[in-house]
C-alpha atoms as a PDB file:
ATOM      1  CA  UNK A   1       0.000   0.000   0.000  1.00  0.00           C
ATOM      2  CA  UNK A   2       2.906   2.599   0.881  1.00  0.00           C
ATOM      3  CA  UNK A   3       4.476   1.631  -2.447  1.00  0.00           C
ATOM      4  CA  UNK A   4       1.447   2.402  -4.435  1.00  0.00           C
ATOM      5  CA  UNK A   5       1.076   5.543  -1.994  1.00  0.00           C
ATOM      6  CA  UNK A   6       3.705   7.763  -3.117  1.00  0.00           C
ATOM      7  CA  UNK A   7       3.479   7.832  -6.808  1.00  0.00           C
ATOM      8  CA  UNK A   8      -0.384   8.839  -6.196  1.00  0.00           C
ATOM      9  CA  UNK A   9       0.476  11.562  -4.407  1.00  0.00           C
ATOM     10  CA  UNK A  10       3.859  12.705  -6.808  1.00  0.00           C
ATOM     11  CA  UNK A  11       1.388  12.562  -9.630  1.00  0.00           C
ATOM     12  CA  UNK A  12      -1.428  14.766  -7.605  1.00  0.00           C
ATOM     13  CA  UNK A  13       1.307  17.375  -6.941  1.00  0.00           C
ATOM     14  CA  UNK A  14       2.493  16.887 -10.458  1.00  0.00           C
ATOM     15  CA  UNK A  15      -0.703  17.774 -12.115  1.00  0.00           C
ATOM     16  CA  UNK A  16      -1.629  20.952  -9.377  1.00  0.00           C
ATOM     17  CA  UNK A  17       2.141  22.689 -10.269  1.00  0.00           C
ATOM     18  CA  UNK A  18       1.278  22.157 -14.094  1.00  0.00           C
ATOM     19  CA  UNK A  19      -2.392  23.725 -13.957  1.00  0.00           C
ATOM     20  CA  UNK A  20      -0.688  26.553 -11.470  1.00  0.00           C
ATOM     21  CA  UNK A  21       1.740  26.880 -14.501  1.00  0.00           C
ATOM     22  CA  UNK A  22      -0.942  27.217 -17.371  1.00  0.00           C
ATOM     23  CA  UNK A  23      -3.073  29.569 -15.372  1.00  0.00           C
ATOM     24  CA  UNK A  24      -0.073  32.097 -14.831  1.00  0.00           C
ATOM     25  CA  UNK A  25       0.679  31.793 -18.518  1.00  0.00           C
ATOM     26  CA  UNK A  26      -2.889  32.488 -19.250  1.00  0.00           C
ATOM     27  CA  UNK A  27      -2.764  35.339 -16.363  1.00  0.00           C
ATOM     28  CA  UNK A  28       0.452  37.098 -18.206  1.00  0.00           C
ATOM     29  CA  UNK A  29      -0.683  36.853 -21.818  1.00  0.00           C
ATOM     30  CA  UNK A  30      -4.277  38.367 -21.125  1.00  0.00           C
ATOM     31  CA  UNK A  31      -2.457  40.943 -18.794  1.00  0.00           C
ATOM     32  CA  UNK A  32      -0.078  41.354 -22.364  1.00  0.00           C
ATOM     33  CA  UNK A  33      -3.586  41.774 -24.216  1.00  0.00           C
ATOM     34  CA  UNK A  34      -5.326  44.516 -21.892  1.00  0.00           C
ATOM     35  CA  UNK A  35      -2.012  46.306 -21.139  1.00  0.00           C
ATOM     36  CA  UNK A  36      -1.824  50.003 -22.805  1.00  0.00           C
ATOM     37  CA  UNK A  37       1.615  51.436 -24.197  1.00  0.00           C
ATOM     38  CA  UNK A  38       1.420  55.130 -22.517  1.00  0.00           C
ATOM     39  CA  UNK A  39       4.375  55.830 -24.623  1.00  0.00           C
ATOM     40  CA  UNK A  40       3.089  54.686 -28.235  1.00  0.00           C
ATOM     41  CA  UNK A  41       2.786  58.341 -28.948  1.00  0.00           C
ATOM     42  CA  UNK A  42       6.385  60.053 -29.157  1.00  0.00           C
ATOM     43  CA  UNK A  43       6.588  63.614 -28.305  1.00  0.00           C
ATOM     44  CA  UNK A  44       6.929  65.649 -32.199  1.00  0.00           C
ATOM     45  CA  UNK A  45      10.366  67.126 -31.873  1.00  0.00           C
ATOM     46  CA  UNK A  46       9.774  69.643 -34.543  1.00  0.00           C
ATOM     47  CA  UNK A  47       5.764  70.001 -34.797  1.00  0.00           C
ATOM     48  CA  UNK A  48       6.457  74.008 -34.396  1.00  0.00           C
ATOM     49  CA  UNK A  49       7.919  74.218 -37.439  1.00  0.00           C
ATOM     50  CA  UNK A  50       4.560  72.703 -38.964  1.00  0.00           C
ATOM     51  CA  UNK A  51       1.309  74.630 -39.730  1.00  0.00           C
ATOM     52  CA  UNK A  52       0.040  76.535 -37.139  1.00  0.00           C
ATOM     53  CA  UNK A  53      -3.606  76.346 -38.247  1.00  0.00           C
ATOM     54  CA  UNK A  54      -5.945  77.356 -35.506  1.00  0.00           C
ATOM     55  CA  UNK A  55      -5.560  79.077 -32.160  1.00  0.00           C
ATOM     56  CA  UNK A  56      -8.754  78.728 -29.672  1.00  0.00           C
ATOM     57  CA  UNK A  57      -9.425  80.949 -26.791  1.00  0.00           C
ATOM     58  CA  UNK A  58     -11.317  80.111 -23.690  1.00  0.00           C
ATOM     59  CA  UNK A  59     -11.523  82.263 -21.171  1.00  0.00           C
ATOM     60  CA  UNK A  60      -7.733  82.227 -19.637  1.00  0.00           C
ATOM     61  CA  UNK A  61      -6.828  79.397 -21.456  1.00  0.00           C
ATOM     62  CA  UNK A  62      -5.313  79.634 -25.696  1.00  0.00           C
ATOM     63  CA  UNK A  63      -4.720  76.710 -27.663  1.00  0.00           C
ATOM     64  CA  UNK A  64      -2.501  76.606 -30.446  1.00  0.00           C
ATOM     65  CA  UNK A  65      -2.546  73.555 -32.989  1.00  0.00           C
ATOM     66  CA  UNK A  66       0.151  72.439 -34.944  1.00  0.00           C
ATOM     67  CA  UNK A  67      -0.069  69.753 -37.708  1.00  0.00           C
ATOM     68  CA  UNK A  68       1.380  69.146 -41.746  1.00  0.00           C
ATOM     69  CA  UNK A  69       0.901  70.882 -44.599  1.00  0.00           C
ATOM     70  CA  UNK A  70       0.371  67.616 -46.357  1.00  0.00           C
ATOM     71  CA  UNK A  71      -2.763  66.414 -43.535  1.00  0.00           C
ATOM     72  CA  UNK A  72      -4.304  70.078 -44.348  1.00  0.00           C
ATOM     73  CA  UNK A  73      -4.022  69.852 -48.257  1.00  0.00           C
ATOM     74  CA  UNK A  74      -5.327  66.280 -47.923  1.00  0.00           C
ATOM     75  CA  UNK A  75      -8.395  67.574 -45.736  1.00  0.00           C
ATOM     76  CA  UNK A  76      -9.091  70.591 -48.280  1.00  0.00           C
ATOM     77  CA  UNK A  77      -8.935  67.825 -51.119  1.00  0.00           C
ATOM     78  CA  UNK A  78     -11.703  65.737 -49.572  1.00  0.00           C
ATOM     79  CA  UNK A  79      -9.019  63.322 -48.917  1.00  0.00           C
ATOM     80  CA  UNK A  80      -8.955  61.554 -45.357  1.00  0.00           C
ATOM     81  CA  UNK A  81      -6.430  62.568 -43.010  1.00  0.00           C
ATOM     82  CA  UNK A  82      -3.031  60.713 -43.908  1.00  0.00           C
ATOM     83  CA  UNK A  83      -1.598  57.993 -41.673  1.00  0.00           C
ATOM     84  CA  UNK A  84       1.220  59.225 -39.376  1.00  0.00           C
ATOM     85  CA  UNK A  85      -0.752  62.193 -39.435  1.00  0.00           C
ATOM     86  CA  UNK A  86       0.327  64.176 -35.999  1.00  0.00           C
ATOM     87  CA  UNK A  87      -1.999  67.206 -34.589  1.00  0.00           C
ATOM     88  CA  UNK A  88       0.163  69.197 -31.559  1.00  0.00           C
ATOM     89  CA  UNK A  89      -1.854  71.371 -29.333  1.00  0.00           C
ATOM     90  CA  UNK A  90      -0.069  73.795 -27.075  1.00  0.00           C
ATOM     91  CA  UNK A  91      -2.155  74.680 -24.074  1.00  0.00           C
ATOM     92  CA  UNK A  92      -1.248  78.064 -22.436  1.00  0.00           C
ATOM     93  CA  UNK A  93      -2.959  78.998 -19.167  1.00  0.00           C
ATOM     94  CA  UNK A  94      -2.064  82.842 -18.690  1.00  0.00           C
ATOM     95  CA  UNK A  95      -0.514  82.746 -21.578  1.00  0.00           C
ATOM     96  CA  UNK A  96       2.164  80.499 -19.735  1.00  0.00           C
ATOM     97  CA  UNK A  97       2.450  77.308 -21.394  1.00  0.00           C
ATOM     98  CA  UNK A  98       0.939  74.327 -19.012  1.00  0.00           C
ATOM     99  CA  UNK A  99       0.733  71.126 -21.035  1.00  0.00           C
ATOM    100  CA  UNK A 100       1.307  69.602 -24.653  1.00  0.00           C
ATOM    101  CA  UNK A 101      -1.468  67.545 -25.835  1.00  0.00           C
ATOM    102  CA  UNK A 102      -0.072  65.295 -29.206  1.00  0.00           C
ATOM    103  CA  UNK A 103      -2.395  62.728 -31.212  1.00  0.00           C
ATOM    104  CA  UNK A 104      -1.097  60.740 -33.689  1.00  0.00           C
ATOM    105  CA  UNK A 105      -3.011  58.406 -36.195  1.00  0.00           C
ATOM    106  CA  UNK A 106      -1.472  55.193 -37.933  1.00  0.00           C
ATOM    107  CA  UNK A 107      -2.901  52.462 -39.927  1.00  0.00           C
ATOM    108  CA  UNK A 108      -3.836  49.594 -37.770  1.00  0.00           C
ATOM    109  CA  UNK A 109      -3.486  51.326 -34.509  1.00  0.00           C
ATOM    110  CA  UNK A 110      -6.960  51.754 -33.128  1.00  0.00           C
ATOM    111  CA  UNK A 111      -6.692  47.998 -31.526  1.00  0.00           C
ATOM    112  CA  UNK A 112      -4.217  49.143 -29.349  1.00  0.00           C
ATOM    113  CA  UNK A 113      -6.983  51.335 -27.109  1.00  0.00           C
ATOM    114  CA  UNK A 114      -6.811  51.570 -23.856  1.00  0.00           C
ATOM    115  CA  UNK A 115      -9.174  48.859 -22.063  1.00  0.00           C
ATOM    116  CA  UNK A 116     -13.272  50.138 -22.098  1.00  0.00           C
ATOM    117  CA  UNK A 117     -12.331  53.141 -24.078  1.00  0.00           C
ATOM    118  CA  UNK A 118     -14.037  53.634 -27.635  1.00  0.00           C
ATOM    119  CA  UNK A 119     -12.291  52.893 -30.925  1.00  0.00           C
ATOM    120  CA  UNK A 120     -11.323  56.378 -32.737  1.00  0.00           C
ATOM    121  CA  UNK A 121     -10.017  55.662 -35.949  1.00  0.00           C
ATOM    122  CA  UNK A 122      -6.616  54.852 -35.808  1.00  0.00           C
ATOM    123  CA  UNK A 123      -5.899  57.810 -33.653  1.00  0.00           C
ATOM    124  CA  UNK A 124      -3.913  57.471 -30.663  1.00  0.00           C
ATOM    125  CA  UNK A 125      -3.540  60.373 -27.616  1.00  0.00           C
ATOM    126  CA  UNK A 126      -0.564  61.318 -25.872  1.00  0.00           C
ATOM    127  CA  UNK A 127      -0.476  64.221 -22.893  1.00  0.00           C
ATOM    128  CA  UNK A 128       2.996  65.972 -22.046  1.00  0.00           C
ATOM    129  CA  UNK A 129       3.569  68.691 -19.298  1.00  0.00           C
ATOM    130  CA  UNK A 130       5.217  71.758 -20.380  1.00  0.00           C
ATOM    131  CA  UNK A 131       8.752  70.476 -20.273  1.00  0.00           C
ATOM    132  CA  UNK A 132       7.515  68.086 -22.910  1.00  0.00           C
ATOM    133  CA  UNK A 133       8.097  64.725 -20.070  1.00  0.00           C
ATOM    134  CA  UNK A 134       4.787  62.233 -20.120  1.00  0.00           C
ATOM    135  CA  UNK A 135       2.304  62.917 -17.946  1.00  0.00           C
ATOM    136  CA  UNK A 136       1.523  59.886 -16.358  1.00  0.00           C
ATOM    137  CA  UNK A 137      -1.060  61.625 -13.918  1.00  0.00           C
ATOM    138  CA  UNK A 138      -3.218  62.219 -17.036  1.00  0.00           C
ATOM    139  CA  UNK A 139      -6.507  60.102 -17.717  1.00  0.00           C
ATOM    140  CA  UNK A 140      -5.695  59.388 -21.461  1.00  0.00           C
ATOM    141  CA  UNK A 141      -8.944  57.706 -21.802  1.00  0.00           C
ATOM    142  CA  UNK A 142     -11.007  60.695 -21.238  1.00  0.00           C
ATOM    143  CA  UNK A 143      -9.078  61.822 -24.792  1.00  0.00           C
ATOM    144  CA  UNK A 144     -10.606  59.275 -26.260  1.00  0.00           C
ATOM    145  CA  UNK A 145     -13.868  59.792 -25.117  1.00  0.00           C
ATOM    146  CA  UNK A 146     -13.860  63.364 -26.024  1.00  0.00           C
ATOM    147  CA  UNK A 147     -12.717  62.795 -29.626  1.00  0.00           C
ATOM    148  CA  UNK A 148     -15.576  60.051 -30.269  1.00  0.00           C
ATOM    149  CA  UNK A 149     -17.454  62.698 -30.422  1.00  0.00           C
ATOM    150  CA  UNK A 150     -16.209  64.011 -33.583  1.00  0.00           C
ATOM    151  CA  UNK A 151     -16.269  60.784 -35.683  1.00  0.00           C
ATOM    152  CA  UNK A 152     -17.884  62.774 -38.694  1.00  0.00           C
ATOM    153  CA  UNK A 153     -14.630  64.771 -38.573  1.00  0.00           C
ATOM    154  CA  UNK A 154     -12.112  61.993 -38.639  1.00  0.00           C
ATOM    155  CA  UNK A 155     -12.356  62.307 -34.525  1.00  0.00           C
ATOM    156  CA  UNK A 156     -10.427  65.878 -35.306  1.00  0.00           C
ATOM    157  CA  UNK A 157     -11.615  68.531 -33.198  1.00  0.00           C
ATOM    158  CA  UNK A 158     -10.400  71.290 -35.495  1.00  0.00           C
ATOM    159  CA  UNK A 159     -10.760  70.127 -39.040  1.00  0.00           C
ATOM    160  CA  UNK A 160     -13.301  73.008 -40.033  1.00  0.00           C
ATOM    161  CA  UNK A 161     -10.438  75.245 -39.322  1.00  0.00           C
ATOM    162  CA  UNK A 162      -7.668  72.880 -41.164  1.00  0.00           C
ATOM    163  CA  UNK A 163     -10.462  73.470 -43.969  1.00  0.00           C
ATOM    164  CA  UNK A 164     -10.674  76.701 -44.165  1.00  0.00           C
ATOM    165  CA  UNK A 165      -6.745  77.526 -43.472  1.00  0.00           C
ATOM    166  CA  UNK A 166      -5.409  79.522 -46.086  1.00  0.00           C
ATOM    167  CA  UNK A 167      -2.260  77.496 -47.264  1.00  0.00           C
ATOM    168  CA  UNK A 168       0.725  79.915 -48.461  1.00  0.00           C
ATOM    169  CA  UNK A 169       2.606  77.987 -50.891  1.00  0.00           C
ATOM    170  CA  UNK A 170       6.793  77.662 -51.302  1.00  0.00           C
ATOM    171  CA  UNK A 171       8.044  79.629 -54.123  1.00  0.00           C
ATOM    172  CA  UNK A 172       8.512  76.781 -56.785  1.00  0.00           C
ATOM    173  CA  UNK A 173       6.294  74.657 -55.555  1.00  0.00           C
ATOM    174  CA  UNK A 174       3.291  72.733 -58.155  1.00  0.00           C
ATOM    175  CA  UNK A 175       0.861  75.101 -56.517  1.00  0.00           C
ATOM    176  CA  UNK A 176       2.644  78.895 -57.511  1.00  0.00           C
ATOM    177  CA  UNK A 177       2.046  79.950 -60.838  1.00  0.00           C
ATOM    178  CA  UNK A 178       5.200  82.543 -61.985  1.00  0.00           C
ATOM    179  CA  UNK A 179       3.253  83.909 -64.555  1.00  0.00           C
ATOM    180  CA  UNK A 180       0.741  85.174 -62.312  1.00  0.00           C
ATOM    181  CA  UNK A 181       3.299  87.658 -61.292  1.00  0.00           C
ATOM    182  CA  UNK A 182       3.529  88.741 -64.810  1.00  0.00           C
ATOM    183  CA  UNK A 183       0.079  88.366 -66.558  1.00  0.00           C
ATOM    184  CA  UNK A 184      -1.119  91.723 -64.983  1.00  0.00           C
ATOM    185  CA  UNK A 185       1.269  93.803 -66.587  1.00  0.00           C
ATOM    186  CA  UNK A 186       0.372  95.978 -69.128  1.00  0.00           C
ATOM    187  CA  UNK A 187       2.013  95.981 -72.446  1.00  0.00           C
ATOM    188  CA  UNK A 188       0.753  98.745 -74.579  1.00  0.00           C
ATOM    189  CA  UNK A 189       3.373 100.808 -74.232  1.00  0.00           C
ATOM    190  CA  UNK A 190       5.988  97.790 -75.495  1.00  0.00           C
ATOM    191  CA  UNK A 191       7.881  97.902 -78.385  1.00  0.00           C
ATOM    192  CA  UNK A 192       9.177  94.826 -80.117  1.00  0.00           C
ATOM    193  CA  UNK A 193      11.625  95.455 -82.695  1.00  0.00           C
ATOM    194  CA  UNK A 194      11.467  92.761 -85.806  1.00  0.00           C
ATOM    195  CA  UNK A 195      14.540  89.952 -85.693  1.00  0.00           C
ATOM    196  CA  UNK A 196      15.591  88.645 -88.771  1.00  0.00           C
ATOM    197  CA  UNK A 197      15.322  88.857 -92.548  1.00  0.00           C
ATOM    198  CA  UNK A 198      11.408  88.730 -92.582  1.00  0.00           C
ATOM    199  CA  UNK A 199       9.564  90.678 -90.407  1.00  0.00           C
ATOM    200  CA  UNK A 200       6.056  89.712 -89.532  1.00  0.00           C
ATOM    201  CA  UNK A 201       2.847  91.934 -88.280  1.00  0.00           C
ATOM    202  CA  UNK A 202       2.086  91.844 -84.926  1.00  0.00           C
ATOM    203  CA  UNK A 203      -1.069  92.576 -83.189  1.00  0.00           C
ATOM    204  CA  UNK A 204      -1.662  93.718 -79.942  1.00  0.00           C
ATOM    205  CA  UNK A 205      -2.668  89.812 -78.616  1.00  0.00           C
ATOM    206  CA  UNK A 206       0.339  88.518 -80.060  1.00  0.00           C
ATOM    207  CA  UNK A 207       2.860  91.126 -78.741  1.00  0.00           C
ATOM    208  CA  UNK A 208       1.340  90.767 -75.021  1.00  0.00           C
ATOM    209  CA  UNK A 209       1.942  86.834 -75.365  1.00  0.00           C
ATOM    210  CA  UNK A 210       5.229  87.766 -76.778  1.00  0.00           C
ATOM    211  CA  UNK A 211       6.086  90.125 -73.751  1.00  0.00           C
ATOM    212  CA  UNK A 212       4.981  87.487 -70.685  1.00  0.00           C
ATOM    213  CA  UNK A 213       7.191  84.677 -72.822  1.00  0.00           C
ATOM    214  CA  UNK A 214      10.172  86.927 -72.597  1.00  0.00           C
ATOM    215  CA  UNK A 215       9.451  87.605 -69.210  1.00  0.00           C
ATOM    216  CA  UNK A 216       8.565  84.355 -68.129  1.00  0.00           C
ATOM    217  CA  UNK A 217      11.983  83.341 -69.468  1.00  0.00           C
ATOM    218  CA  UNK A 218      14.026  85.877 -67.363  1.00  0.00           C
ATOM    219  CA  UNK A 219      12.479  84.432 -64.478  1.00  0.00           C
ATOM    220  CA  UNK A 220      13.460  81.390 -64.962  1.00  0.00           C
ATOM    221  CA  UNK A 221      16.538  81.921 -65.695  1.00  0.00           C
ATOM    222  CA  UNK A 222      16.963  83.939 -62.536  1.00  0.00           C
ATOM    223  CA  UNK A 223      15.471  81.150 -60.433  1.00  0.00           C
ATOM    224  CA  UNK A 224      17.998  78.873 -61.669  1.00  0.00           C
ATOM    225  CA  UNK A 225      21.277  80.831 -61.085  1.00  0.00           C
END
């Protein structure tokens, strides 16, 4: 009976450490599932150098948001907002600044929510204090639950002013027309003298075009040197 004993009991003890073993593997990879990355939004070392497309005053309080020229172009397009799209909002409280609030979207992103917080998008929300450290103390859900709100408007708080934002342009870029510069001035008061052997009539039209060509060509030349 004692021999028959002991292996009962080393195969009870057996089987209790193995189901103690699954159930803290289960434990850790649901804990892996409902866990949120407070850091998947990185602080935008150089969003100031973005748009500045709206400011909003309330009361003592002016917010000033930062974002791309390409995520306002797309909006004004009719285009959804781009992924890695990054809106900055500088919150000044007596026109000190107090916080940095950053939201960030990326394909694929909205399953990484915080748990029992709604799915915006693919938008994620990050809050820094003023000396641009995380602030843990901050209830990121409520972000979330703020911005579901504004699912009509991509969960964007501001996107009838990133609409409306009047865009200025680089100088070269697809956008600028040169010959704008040019097409306004008069050229009734131009001469052109006839080149060559066989002089042509010219009327007033073809002068003008004549004129903005030359000028249009001095331009560019300038540009390039």
């Amino acid at each position: 009976m004692k021999k028959l004993l002991f292996p009962a009991l080393a195969l009870v003890v057996t089987l209790t450490l193995t189901a103690c073993n699954n159930n803290d593997k289960n434990d850790i990879s649901q804990q892996d599932r409902s866990e949120y990355d407070r850091e998947l939004v990185k602080f935008p070392e150089n969003y100031n150098k973005g748009v500045n497309y709206a400011t909003v005053n309330r009361g003592n309080v002016r917010e000033e948001a930062y974002t791309s020229q390409e995520a306002i172009e797309a909006v004004q397009n009719g285009q959804p907002i781009p992924s890695r799209t990054v809106i900055t909002l500088e919150i000044y409280e007596d026109e000190e600044l107090s916080e940095i609030f950053v939201m960030e979207k990326r394909a694929d992103w909205g399953d990484q929510n915080p748990p029992d917080t709604p799915r915006n998008g693919d938008w994620q929300y990050q809050e820094y204090n003023a000396d641009r450290s995380v602030d843990y103390e901050e209830d990121i859900g409520r972000c979330f639950t703020c911005h579901a709100n504004q699912e009509r408007d991509d969960f964007v708080n501001t996107l009838d002013e990133m609409k409306s934002y009047e865009l200025e342009h680089p100088k070269g870029s697809k956008d600028s027309s040169p010959e704008s510069g040019f097409a306004g001035i008069p050229t009734e008061g131009w001469e052109i003298n006839a080149i060559g052997d066989h002089p042509e009539m010219i009327d007033d039209e073809k002068k003008g075009e004549m004129i903005q060509t030359t000028l249009l060509t001095f331009y560019f030349h300038r540009e390039k040197n």
